[in-house]
N, C-alpha and C. Protein backbone atom coordinates (compact mmCIF):
# COMPACT_ATOMS: atom_id res chain seq x y z
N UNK A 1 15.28 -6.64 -10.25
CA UNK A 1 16.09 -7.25 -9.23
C UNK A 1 15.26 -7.54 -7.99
N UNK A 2 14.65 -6.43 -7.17
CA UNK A 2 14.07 -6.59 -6.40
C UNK A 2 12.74 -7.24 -6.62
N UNK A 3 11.95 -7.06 -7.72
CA UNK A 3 10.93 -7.42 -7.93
C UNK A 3 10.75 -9.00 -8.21
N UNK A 4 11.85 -9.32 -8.90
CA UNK A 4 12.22 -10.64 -9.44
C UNK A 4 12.36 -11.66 -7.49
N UNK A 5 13.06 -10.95 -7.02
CA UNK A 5 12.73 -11.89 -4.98
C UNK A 5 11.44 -11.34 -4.86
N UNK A 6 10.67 -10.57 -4.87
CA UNK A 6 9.85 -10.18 -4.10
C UNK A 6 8.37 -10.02 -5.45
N UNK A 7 7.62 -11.33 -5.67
CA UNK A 7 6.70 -10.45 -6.60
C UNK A 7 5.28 -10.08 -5.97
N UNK A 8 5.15 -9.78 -4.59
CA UNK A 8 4.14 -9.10 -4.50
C UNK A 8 4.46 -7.79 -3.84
N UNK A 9 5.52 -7.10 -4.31
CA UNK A 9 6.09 -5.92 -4.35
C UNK A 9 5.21 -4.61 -4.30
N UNK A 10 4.87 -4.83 -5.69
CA UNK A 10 3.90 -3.63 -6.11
C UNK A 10 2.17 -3.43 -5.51
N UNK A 11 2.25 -4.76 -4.92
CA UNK A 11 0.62 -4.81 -4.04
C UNK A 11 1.45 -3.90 -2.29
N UNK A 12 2.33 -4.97 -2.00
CA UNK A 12 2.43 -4.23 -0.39
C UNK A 12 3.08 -2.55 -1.25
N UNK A 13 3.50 -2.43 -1.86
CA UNK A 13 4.00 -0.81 -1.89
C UNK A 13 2.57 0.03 -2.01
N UNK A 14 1.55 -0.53 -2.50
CA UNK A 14 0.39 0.32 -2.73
C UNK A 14 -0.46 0.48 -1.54
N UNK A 15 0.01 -0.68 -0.84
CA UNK A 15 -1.32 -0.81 0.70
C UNK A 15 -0.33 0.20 1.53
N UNK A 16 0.90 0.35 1.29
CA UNK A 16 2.12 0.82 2.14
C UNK A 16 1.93 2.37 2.32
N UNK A 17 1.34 2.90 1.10
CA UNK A 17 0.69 4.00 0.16
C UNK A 17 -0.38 4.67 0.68
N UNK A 18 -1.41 3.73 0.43
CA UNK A 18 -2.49 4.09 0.89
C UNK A 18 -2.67 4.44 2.10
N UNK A 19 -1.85 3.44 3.22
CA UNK A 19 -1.97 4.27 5.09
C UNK A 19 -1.56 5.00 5.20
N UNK A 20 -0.33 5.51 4.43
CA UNK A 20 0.30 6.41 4.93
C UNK A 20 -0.60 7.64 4.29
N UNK A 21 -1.36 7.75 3.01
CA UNK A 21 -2.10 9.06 2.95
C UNK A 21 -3.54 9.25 3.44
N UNK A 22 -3.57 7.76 4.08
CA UNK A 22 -4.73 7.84 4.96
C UNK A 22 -4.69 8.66 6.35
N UNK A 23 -3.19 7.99 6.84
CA UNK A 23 -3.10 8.59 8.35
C UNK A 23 -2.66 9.83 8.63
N UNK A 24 -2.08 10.28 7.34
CA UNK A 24 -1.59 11.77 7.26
C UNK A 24 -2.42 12.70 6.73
N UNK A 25 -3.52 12.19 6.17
CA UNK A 25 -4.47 13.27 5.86
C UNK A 25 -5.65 13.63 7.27
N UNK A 26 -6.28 11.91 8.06
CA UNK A 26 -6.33 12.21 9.25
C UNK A 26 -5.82 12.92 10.05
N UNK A 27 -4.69 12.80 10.11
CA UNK A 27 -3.51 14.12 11.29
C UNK A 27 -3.50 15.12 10.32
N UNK A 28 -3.90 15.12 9.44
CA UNK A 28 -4.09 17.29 9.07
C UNK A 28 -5.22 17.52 9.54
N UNK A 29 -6.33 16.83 9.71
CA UNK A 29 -7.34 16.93 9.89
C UNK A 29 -7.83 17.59 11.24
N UNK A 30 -6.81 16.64 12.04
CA UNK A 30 -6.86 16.95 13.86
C UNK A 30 -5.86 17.75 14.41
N UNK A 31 -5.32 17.78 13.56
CA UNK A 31 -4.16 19.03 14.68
C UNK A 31 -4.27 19.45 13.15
N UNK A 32 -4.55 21.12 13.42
CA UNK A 32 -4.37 22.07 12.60
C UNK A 32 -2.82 23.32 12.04
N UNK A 33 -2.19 22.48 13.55
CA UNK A 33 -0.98 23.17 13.44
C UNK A 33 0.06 22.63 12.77
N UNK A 34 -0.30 21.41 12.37
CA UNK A 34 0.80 20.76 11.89
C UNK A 34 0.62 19.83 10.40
N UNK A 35 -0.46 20.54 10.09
CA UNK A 35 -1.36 20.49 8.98
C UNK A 35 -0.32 20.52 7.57
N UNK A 36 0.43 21.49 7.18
CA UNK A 36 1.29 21.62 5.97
C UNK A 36 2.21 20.75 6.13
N UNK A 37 2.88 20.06 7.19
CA UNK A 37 3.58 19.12 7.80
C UNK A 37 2.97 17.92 6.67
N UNK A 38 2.05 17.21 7.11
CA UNK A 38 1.30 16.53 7.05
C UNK A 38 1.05 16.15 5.07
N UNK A 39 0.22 17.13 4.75
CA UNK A 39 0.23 17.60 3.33
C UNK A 39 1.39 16.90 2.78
N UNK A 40 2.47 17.84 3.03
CA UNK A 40 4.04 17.21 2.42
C UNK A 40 4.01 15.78 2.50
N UNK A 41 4.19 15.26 3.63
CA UNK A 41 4.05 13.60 4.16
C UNK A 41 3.24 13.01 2.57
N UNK A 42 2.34 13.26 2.47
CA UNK A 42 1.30 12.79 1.67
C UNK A 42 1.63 13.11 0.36
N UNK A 43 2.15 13.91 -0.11
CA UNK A 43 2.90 14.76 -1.21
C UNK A 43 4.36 13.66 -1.30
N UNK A 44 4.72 13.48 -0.62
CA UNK A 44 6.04 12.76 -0.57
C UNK A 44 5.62 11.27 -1.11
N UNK A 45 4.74 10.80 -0.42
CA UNK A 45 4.59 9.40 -0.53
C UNK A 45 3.86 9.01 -1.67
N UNK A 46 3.08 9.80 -2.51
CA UNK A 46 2.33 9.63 -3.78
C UNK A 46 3.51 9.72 -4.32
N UNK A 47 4.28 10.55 -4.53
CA UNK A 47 5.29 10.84 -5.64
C UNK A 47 6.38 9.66 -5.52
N UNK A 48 6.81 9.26 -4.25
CA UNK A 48 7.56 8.41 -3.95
C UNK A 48 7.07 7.19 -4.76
N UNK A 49 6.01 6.37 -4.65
CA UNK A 49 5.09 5.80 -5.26
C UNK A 49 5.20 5.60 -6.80
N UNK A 50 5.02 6.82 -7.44
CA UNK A 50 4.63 7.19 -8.73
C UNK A 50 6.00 6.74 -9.15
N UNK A 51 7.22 7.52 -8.35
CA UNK A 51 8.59 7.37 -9.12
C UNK A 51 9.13 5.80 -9.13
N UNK A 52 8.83 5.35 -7.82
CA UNK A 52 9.18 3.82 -8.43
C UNK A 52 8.18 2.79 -9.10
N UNK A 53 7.33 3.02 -9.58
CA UNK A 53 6.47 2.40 -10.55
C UNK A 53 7.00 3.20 -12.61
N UNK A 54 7.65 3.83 -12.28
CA UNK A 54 7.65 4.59 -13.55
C UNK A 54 8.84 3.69 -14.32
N UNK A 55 10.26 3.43 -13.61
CA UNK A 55 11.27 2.61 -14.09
C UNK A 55 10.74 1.13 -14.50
N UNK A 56 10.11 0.68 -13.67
CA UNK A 56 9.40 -0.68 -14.02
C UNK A 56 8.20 -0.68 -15.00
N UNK A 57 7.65 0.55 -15.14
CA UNK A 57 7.05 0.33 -16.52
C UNK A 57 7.89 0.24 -17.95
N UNK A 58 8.91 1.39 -17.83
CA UNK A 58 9.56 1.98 -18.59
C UNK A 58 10.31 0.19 -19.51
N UNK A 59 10.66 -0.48 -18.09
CA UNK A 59 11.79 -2.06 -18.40
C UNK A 59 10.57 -2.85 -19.09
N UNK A 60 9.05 -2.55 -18.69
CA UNK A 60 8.36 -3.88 -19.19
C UNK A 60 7.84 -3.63 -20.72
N UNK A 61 8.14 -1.82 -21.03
CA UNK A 61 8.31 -1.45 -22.14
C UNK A 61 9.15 -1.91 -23.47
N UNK A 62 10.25 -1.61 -22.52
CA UNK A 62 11.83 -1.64 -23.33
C UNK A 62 11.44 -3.57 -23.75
N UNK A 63 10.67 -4.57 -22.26
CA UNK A 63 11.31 -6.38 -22.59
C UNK A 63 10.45 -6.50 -24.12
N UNK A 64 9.08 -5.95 -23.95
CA UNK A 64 8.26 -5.73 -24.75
C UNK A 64 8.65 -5.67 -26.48
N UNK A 65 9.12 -4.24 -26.06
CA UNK A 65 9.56 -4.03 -28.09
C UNK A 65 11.21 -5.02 -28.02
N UNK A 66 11.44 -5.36 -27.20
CA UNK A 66 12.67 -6.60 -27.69
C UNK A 66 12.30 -7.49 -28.29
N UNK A 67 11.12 -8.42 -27.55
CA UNK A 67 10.19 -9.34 -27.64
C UNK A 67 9.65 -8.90 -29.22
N UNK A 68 9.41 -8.00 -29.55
CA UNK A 68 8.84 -7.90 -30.71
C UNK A 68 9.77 -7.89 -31.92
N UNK A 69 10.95 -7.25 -31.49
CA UNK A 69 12.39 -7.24 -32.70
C UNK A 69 12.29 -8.81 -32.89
N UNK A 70 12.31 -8.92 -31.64
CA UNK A 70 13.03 -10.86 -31.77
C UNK A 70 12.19 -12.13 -32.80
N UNK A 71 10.65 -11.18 -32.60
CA UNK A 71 9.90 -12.02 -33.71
C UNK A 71 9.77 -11.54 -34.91
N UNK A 72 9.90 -10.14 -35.28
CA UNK A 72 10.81 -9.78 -36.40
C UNK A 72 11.71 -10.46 -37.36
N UNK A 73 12.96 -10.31 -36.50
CA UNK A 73 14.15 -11.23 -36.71
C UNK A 73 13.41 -12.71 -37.33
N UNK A 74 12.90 -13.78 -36.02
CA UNK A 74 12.39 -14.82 -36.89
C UNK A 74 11.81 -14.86 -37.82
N UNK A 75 10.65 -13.91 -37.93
CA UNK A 75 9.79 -14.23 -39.20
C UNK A 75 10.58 -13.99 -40.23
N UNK A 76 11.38 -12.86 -40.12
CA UNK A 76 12.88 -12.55 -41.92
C UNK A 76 13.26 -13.75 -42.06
N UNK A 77 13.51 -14.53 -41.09
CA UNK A 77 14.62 -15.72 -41.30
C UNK A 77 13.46 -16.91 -41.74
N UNK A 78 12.59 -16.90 -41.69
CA UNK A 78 11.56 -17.78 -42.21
C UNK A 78 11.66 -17.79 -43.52
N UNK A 79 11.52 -16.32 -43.90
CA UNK A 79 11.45 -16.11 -45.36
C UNK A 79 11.98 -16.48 -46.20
């Protein structure tokens, strides 16, 4: 849905990604007090990441072996 308006989705979500465990590993770096803070941040946003890339593999899986029934199907009917 979203991907279908938007197809350079999965590029800005990765640059979106990357600053944020850039700038949060910097700020653990410099303030020490707020360091596990920080961690999490970075912990959050990989996983955040990971989880919405996982459904959209899962669909290009599922169009995939359809795509393959479907030429199945034709080639029987050839026969």
């Amino acid at each position: 849905m979203l991907f279908r308006k938007f197809p350079y989705r999965d590029e800005v979500l990765a640059a979106v990604t990357v600053i944020m465990v850039i700038g949060s590993l910097t700020l653990a770096a410099i303030d020490e007090k707020s360091r596990p803070q920080f961690i999490e941040l970075t912990k959050f946003a990989v996983s955040t990441y990971i989880g919405l890339l996982i459904p959209q593999s899962r669909s290009n899986d599922t169009d995939s072996n359809s795509n393959k029934i479907d030429e199945q199907d034709e080639d029987e009917k050839h026969r």
